[in-house]
N, C-alpha and C. Protein backbone atom coordinates (compact mmCIF):
# COMPACT_ATOMS: atom_id res chain seq x y z
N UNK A 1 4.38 25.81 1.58
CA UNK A 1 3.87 24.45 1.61
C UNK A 1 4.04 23.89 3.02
N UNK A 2 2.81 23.38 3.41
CA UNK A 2 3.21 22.79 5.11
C UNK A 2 3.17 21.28 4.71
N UNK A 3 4.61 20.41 5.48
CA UNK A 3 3.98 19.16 5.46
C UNK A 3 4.28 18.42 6.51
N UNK A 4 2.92 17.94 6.48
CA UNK A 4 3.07 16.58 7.66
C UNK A 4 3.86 15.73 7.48
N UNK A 5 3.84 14.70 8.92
CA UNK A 5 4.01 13.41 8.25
C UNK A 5 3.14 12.23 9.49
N UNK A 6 2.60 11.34 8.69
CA UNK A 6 1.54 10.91 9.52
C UNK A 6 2.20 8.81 9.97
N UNK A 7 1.79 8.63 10.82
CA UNK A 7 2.18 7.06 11.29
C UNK A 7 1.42 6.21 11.83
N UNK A 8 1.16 5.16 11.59
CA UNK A 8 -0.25 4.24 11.33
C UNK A 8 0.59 3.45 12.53
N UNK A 9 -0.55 3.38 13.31
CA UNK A 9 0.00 2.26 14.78
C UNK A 9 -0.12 1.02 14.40
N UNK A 10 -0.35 0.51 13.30
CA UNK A 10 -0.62 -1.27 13.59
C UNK A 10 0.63 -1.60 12.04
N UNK A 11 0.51 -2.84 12.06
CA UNK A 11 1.56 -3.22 11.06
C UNK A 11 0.76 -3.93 10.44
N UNK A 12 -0.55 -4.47 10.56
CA UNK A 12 -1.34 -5.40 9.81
C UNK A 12 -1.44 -4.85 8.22
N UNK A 13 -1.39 -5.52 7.35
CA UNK A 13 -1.69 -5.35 6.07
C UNK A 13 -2.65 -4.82 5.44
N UNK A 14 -4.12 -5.38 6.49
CA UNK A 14 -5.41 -4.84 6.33
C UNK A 14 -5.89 -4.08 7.28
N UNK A 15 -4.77 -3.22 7.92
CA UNK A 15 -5.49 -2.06 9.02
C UNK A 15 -5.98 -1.12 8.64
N UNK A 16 -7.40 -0.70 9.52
CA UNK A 16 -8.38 0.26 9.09
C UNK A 16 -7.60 1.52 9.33
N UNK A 17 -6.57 1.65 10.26
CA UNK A 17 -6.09 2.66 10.18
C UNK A 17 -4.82 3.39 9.36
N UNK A 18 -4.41 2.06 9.08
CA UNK A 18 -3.57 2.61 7.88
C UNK A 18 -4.39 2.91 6.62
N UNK A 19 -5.25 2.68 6.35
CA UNK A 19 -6.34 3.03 5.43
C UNK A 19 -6.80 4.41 5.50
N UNK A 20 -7.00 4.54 6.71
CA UNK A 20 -7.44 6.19 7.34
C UNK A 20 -6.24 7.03 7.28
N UNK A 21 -4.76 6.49 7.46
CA UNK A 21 -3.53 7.30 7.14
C UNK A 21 -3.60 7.46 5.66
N UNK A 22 -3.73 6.54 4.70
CA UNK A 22 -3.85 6.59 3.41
C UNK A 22 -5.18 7.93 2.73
N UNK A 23 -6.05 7.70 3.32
CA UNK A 23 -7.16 8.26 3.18
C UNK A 23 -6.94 9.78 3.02
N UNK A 24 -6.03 9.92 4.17
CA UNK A 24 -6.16 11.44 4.96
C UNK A 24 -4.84 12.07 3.68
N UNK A 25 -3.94 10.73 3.45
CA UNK A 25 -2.42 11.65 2.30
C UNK A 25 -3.18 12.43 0.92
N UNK A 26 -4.33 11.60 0.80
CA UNK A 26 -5.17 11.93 -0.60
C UNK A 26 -6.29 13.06 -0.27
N UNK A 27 -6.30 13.32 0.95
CA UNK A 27 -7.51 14.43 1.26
C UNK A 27 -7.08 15.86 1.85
N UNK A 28 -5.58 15.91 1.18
CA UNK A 28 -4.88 16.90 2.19
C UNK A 28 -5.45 18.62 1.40
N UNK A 29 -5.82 19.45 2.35
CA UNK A 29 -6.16 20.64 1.65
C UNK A 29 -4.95 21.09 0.70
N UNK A 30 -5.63 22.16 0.36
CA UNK A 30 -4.31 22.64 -1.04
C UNK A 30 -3.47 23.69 -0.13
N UNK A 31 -1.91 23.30 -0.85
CA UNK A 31 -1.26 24.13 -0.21
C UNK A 31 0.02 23.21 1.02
N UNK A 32 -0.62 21.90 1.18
CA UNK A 32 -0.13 21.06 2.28
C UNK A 32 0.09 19.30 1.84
N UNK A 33 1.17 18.49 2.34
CA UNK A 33 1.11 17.45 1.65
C UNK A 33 1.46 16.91 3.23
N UNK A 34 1.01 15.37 2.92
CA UNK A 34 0.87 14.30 3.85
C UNK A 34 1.75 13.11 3.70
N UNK A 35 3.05 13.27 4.04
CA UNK A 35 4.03 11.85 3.49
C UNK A 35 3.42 10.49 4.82
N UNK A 36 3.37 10.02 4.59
CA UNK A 36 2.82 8.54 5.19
C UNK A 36 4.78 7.79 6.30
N UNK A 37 4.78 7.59 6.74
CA UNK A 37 5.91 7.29 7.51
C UNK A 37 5.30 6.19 8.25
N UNK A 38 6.59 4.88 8.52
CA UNK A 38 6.06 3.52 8.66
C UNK A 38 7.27 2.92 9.89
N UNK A 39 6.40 2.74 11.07
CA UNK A 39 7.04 2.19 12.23
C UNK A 39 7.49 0.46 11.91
N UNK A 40 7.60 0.25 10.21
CA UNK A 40 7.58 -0.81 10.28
C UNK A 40 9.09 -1.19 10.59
N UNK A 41 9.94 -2.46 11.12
CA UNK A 41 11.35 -2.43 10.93
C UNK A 41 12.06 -1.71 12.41
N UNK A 42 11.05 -1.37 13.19
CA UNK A 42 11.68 -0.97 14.32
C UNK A 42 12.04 -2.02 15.56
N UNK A 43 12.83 -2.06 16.02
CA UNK A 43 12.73 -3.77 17.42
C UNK A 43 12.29 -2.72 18.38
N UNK A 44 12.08 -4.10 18.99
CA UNK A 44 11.48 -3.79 20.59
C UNK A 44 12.71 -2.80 20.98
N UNK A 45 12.26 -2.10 22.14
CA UNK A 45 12.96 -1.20 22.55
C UNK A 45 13.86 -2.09 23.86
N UNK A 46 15.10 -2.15 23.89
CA UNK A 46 16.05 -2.83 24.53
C UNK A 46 17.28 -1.86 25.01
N UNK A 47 17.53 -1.45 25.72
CA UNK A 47 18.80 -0.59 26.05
C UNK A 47 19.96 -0.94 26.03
N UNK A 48 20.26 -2.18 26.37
CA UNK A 48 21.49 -2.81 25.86
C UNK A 48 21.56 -3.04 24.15
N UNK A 49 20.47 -3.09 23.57
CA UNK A 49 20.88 -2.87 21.81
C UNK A 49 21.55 -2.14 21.62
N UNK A 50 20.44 -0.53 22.26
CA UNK A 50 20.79 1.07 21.88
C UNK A 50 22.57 1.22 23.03
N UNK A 51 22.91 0.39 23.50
CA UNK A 51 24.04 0.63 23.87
C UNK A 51 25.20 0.31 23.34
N UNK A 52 25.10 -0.88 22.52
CA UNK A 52 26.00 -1.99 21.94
C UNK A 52 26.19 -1.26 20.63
N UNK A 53 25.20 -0.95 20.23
CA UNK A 53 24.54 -0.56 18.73
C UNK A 53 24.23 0.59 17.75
N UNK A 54 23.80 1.17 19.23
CA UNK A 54 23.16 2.78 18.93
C UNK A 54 21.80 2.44 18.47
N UNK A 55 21.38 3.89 17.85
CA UNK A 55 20.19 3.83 17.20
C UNK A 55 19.74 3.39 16.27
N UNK A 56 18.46 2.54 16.13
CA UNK A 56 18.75 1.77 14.57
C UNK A 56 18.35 2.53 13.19
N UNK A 57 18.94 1.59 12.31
CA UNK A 57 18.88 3.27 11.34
C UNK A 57 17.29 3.43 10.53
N UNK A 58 16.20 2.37 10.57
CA UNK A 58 14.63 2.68 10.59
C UNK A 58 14.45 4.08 11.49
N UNK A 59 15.20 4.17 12.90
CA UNK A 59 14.61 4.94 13.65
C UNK A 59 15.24 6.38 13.48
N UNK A 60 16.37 6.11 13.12
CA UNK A 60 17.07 7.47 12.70
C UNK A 60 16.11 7.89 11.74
N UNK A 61 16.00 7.26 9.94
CA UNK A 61 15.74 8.14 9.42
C UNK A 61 14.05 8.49 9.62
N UNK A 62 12.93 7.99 10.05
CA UNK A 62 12.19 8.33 10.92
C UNK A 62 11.94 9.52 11.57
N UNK A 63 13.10 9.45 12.44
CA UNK A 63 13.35 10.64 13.51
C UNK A 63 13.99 11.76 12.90
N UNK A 64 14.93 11.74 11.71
CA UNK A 64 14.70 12.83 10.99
C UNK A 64 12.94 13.36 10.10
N UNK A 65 12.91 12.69 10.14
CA UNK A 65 11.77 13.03 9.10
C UNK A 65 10.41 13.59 9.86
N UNK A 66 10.48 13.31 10.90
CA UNK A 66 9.36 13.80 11.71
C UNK A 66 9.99 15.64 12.17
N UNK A 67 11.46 15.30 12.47
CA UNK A 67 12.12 16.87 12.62
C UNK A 67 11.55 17.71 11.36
N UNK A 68 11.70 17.06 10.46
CA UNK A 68 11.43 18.06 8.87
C UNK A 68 10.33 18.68 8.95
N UNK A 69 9.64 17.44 9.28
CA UNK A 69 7.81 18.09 8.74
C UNK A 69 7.40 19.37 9.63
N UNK A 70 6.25 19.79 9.37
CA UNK A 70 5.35 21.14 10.26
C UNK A 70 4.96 20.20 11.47
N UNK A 71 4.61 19.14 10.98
CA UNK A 71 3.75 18.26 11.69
C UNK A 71 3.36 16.70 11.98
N UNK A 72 3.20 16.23 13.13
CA UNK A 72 2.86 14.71 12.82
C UNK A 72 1.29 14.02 13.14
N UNK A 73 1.03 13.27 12.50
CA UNK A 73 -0.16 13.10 12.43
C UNK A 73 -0.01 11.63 13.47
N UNK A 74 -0.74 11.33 14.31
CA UNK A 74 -0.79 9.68 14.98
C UNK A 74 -2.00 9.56 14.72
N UNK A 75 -2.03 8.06 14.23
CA UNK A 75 -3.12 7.77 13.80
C UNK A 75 -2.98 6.18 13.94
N UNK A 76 -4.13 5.97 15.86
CA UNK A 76 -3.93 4.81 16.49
C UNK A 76 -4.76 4.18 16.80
N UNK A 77 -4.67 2.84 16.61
CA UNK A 77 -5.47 1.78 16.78
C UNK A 77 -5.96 1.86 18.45
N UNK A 78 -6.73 0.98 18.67
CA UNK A 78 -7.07 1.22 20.89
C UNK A 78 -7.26 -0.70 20.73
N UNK A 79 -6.14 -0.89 21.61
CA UNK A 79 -5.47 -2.31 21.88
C UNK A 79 -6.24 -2.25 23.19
N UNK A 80 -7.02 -3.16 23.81
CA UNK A 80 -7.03 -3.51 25.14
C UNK A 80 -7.66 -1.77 25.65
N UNK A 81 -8.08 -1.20 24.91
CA UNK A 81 -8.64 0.31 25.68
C UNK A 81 -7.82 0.91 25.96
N UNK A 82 -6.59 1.00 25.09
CA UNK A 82 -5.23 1.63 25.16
C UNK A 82 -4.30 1.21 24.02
N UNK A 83 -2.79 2.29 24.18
CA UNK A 83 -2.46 2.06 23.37
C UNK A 83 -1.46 1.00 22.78
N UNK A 84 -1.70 0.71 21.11
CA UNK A 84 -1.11 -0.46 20.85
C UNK A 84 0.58 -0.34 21.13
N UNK A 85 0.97 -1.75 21.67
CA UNK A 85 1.98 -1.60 22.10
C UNK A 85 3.03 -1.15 20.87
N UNK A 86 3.02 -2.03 19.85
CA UNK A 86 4.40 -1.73 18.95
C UNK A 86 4.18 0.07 18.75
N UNK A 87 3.02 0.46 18.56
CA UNK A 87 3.13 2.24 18.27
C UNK A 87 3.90 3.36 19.36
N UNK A 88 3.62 2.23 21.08
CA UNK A 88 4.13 2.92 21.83
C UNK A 88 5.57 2.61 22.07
N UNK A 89 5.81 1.65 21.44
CA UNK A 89 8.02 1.01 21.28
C UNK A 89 8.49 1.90 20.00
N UNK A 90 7.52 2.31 18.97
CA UNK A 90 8.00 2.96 18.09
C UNK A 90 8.46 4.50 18.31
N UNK A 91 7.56 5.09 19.41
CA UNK A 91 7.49 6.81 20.31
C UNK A 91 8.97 6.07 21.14
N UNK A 92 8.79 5.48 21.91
CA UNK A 92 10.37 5.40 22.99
C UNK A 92 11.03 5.26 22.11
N UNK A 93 11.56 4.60 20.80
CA UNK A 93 12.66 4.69 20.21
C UNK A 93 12.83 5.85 19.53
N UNK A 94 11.85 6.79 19.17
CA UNK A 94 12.18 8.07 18.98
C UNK A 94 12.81 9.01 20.03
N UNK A 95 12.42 8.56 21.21
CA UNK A 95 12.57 9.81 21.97
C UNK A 95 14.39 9.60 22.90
N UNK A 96 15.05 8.22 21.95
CA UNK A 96 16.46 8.11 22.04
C UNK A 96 16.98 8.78 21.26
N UNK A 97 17.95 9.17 21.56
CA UNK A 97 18.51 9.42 22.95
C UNK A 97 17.90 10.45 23.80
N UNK A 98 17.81 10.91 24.73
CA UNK A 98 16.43 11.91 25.65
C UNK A 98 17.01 13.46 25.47
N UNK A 99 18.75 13.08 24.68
CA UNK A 99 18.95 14.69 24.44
C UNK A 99 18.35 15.34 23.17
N UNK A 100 17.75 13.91 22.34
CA UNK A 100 17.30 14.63 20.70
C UNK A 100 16.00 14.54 20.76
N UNK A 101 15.15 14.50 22.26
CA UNK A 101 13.72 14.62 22.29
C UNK A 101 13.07 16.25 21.48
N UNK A 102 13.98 17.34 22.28
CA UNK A 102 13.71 18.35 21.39
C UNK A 102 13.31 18.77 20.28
N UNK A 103 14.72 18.05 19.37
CA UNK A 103 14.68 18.28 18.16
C UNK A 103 13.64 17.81 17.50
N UNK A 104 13.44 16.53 17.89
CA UNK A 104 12.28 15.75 16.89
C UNK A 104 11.20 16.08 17.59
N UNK A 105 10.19 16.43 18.36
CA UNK A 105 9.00 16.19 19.19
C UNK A 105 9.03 17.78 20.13
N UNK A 106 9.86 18.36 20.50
CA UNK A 106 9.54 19.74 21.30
C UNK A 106 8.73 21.01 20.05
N UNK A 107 7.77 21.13 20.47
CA UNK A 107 7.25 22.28 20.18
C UNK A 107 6.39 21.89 19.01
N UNK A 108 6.23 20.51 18.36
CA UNK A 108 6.36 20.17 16.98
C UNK A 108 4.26 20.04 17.56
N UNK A 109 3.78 20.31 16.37
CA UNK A 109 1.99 20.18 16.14
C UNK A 109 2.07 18.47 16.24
N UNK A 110 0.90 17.87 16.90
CA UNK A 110 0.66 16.56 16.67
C UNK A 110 -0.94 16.77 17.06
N UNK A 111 -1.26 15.58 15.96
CA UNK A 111 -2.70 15.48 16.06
C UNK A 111 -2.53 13.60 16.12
N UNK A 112 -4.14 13.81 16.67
CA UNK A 112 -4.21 11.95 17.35
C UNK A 112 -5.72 12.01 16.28
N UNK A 113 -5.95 10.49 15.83
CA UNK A 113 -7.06 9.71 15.44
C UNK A 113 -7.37 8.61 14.99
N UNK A 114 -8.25 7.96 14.81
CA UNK A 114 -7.96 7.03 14.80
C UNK A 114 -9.54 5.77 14.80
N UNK A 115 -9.68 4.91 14.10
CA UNK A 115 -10.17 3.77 13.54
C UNK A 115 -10.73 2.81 14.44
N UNK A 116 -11.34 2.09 14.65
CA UNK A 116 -11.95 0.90 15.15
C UNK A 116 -13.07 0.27 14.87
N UNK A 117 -13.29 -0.90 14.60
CA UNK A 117 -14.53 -1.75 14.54
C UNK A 117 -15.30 -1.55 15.62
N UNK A 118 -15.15 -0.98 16.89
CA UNK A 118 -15.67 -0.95 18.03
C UNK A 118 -16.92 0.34 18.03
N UNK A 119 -17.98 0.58 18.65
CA UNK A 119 -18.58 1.58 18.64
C UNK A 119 -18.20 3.21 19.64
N UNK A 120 -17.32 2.54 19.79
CA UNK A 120 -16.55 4.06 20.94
C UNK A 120 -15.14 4.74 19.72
N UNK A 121 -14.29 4.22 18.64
CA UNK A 121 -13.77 4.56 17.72
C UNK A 121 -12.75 4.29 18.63
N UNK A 122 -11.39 5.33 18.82
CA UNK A 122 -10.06 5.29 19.94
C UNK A 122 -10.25 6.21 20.51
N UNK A 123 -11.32 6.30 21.39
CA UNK A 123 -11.23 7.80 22.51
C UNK A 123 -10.80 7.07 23.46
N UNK A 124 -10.34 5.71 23.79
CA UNK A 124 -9.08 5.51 24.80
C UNK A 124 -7.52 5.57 24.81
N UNK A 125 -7.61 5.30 23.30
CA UNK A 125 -6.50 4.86 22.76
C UNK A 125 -5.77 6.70 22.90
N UNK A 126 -6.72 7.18 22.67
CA UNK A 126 -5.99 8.70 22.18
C UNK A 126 -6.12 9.23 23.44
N UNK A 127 -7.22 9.45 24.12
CA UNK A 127 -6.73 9.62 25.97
C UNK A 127 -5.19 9.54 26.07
N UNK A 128 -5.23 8.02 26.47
CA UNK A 128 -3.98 7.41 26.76
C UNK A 128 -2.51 8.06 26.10
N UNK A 129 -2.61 8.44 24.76
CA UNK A 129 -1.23 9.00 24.48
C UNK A 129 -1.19 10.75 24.96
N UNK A 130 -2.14 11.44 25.77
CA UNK A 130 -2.30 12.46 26.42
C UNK A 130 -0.65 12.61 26.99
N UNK A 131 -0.61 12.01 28.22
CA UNK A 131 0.66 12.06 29.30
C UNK A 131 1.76 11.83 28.12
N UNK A 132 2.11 10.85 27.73
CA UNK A 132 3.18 10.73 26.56
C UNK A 132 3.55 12.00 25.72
N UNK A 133 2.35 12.60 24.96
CA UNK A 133 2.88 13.65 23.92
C UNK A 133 3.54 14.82 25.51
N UNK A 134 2.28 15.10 25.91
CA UNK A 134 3.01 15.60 27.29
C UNK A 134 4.45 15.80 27.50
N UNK A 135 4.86 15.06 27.81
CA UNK A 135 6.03 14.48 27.90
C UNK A 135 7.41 14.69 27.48
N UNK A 136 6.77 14.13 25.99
CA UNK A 136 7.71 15.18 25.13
C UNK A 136 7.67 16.23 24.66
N UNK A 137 6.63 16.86 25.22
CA UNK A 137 6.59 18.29 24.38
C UNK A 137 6.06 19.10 23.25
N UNK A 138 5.22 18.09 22.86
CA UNK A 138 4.64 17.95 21.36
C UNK A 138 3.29 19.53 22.26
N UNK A 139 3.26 20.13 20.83
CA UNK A 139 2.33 20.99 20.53
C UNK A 139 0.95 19.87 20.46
N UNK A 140 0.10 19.46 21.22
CA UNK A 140 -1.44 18.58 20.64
C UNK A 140 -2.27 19.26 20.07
N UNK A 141 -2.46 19.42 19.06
CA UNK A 141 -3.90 20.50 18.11
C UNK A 141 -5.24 19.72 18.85
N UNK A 142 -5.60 19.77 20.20
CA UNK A 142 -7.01 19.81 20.61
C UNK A 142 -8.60 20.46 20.10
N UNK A 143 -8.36 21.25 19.08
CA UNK A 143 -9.55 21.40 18.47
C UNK A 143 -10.47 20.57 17.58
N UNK A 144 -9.91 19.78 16.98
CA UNK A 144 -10.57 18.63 16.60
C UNK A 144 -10.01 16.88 16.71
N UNK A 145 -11.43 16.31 16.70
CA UNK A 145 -10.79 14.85 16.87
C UNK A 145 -11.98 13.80 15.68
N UNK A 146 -10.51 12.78 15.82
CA UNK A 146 -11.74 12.35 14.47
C UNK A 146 -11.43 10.55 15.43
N UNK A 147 -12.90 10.19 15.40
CA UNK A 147 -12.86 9.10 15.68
C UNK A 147 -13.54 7.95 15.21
N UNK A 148 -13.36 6.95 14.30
CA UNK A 148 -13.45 6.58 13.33
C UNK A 148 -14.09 4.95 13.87
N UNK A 149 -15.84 4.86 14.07
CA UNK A 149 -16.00 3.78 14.80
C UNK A 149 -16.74 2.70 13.86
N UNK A 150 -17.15 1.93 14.27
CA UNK A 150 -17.26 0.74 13.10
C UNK A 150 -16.61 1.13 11.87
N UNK A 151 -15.65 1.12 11.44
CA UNK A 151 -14.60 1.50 10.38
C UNK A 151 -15.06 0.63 9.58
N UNK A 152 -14.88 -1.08 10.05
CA UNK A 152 -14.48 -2.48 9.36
C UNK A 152 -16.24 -1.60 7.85
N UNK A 153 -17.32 -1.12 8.32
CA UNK A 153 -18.40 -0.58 7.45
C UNK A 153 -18.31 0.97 6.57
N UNK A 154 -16.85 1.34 6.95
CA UNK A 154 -16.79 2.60 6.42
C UNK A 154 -15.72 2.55 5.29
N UNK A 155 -14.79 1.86 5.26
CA UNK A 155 -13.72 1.30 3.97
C UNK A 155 -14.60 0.31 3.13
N UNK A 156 -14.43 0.99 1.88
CA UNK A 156 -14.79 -0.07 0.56
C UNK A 156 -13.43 -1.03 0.73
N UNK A 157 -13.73 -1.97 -0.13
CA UNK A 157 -12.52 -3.58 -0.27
C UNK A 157 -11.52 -2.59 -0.82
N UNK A 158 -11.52 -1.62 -1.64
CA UNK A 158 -10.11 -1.17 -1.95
C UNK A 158 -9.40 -0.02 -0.75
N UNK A 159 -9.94 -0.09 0.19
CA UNK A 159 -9.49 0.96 1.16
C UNK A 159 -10.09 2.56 1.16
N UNK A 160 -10.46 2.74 0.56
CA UNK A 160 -11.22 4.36 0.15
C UNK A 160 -12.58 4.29 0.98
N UNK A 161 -12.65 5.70 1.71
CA UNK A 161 -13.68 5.77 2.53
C UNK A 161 -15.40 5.99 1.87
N UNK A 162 -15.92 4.96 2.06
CA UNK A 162 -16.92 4.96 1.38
C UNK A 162 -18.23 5.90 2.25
N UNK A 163 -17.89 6.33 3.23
CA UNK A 163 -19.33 7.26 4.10
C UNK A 163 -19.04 8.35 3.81
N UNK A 164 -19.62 9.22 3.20
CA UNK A 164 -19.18 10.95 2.23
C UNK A 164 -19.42 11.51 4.19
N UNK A 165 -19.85 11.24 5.11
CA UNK A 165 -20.07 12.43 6.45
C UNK A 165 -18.43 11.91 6.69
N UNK A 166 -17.62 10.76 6.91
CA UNK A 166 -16.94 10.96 7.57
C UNK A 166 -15.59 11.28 6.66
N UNK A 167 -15.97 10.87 5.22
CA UNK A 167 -14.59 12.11 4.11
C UNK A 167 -14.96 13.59 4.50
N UNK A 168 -16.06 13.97 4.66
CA UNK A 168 -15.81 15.60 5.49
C UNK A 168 -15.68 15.45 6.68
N UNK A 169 -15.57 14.87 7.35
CA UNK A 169 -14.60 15.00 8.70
C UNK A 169 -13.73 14.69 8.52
N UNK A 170 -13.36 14.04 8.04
CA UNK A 170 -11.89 13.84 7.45
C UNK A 170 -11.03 15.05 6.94
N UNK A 171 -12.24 15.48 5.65
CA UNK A 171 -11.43 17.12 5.20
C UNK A 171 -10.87 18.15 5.97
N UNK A 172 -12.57 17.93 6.90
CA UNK A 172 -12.36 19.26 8.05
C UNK A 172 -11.59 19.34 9.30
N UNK A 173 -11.11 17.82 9.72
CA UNK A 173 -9.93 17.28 10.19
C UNK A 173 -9.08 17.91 9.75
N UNK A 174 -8.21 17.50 8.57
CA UNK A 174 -7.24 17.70 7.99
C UNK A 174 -6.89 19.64 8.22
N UNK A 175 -8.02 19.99 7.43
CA UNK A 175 -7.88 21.74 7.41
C UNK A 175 -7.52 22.20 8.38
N UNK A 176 -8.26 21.41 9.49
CA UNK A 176 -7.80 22.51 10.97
C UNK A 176 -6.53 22.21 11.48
N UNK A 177 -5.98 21.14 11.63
CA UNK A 177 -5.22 20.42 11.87
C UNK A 177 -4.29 20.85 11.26
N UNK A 178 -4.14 21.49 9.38
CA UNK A 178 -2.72 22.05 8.65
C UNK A 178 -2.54 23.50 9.24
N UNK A 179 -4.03 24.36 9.71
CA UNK A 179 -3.69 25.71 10.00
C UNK A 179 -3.02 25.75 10.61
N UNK A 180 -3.81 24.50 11.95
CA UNK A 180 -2.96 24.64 13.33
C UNK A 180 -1.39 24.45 13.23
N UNK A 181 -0.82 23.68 12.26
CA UNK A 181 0.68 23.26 12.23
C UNK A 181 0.94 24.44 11.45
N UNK A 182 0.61 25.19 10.73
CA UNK A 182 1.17 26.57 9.32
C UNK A 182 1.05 27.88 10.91
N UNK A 183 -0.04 27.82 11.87
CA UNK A 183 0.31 28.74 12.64
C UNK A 183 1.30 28.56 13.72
N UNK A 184 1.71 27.15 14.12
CA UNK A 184 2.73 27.35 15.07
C UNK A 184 4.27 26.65 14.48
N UNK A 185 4.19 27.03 13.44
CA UNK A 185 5.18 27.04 13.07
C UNK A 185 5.56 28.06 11.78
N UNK A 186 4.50 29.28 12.26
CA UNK A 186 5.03 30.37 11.66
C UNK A 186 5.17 30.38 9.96
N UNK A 187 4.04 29.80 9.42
CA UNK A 187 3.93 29.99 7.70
C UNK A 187 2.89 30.43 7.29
């Protein structure tokens, strides 16, 4: 069994992309499951907290849980033609302390995608977290990208993707995306 675990950049209630994280837990090929994981509850990133304080424990168990999986899924909103800030305070508080970057994020599969009302979808937003995964080390599955543009017309009112072309990109997303995490991580 390979499993992800996937994290919705916005905190809004009615985000298209947490919809598309939702979307993708229910469309997972057989064989592979999709736990949903929530940057919600994290503070701004402050060094005197993480000094006084340590790590907070949203981010701990988080940061275990991304160690567990085959894989992580980002799945990000494009703020300003880049990325949203709380998603990118939620990555720096993972990557505390810089000795447990390894564990959680070295070598690990990550795939980027992502939602917008806009007619370009997040091909900035996902650019932009290029240098970052970089960074830490993350395996990027570059063979496919799903970019999800006038969304606000592709979710029915209950959240379920109502355009059958982009639930098979979605599928065919997903498929390539579990091989890629079942082959580099050896299952």
């Amino acid at each position: 069994m390979t499993t992800l675990i996937g994290l919705s950049g916005s905190l809004r209630r009615g985000s298209l992309n947490t919809a598309l994280l939702k979307a993708a837990a229910a469309a997972m090929p057989d064989g592979a499951t999709l736990t949903i994981g929530s940057i919600r509850g994290i503070p701004l990133y402050d060094g005197d907290l993480e000094a006084a304080e340590g790590i907070p424990q949203p981010v701990v168990e988080l940061k275990n849980a991304i160690a567990a999986a085959d894989g992580l899924l980002l799945i990000t909103p494009e703020y300003n033609n880049s990325i949203p800030g709380v998603f990118k305070n939620a990555i720096d508080w993972l990557s505390r302390p810089p000795a447990d970057i390894p564990r959680v994020f070295g070598g690990k599969p990550v795939a980027l995608m992502g939602a917008s009302p806009g007619g370009f979808g997040t091909i900035l937003s996902q650019n932009a977290w290029l240098p970052v995964l970089r960074t830490l080390s993350t395996e990027l599955w570059s063979d496919g990208r799903l970019l999800v543009s006038r969304a606000h017309t592709i979710f029915g009112e209950d959240g379920t993707i109502s355009d059958p072309k982009v639930e098979e990109q979605l599928r065919s997303f997903l498929r390539g995306f579990t091989a890629f995490a079942q082959r580099s991580r050896g299952k």
